[in-house]
N, C-alpha and C. Protein backbone atom coordinates (compact mmCIF):
# COMPACT_ATOMS: atom_id res chain seq x y z
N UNK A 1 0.84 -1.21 0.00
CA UNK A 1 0.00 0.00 0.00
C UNK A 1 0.87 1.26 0.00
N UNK A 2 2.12 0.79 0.71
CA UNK A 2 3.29 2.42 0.80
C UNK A 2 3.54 2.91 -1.15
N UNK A 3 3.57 1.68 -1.84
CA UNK A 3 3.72 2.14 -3.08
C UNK A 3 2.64 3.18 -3.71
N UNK A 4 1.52 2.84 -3.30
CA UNK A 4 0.57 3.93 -4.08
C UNK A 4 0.92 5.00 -3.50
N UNK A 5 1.13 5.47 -2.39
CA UNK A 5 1.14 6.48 -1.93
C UNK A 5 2.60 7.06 -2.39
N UNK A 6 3.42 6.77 -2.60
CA UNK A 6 4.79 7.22 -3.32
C UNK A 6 4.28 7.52 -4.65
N UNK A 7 3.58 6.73 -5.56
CA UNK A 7 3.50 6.72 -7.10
C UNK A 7 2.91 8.11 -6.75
N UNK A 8 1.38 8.33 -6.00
CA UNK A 8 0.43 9.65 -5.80
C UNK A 8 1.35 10.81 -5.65
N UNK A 9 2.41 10.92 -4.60
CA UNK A 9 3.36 12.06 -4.25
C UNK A 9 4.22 12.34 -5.40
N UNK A 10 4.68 11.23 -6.53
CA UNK A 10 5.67 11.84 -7.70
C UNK A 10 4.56 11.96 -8.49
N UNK A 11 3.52 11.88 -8.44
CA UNK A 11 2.00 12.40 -9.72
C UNK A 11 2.29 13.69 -9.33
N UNK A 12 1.48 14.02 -7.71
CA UNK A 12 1.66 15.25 -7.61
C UNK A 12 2.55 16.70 -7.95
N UNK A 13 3.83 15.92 -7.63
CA UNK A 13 4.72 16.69 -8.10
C UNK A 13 5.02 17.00 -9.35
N UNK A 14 5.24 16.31 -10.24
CA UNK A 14 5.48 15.82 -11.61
C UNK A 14 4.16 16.83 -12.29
N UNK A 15 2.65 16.80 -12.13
CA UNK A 15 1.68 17.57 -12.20
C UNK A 15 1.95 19.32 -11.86
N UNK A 16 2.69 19.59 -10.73
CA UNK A 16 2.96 20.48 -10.21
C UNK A 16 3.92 21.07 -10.92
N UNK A 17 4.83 20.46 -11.20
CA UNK A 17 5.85 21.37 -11.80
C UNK A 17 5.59 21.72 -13.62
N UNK A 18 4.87 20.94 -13.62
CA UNK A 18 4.06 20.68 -15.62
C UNK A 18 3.29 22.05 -15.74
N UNK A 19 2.45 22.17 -14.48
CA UNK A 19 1.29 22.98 -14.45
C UNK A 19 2.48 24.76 -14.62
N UNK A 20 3.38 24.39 -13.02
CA UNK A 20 4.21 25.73 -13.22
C UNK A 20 4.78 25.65 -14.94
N UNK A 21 5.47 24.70 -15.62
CA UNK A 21 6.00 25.84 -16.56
C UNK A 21 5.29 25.63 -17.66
N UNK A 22 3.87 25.30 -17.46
CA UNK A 22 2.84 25.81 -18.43
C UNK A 22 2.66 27.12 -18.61
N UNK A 23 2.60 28.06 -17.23
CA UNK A 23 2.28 29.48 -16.35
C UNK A 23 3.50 29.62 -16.85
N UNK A 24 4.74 29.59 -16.88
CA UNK A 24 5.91 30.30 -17.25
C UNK A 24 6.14 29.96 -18.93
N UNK A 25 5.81 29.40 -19.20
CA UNK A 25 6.18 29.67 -20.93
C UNK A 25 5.24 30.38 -22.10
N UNK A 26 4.17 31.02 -21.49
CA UNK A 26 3.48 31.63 -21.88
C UNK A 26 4.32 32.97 -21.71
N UNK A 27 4.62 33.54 -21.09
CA UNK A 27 5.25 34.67 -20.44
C UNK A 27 6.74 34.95 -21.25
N UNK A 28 6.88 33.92 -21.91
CA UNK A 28 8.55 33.77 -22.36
C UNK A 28 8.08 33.67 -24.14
N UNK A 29 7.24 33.00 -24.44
CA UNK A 29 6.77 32.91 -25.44
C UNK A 29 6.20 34.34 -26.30
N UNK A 30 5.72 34.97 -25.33
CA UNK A 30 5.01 36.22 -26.29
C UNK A 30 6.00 37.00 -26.72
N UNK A 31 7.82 37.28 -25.96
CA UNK A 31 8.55 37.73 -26.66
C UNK A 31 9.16 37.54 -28.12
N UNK A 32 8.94 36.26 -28.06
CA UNK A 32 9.24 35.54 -29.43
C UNK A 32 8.30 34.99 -30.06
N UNK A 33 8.55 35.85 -31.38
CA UNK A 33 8.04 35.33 -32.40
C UNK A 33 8.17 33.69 -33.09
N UNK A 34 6.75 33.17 -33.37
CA UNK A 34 6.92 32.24 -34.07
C UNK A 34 8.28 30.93 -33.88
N UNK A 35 8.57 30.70 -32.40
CA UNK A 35 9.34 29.96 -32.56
C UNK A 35 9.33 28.69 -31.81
N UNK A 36 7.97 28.54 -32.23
CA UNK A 36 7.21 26.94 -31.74
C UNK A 36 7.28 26.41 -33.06
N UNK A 37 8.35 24.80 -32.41
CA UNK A 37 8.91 23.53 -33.28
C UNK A 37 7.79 22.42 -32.72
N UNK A 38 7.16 21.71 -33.61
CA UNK A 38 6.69 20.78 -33.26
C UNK A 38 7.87 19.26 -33.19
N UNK A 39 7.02 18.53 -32.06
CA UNK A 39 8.26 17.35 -31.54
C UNK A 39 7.41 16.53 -32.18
């Protein structure tokens, strides 16, 4: 049962930090033009 609760805490985090540089690349992005590469 300790495993789910480890997998839940690196979701969280992993979620958390996705979400922050969602919020930060917007902000970095509007200086530059056009310089979204698709992967």
């Amino acid at each position: 049962m300790e495993d789910i609760m480890l997998i839940i805490g690196l979701a969280v985090i992993f979620v958390g930090g996705f979400v922050g540089i969602l919020l930060l690349v917007p902000s970095r992005t509007k200086r530059r033009r056009k310089s979204r590469r698709r992967k």
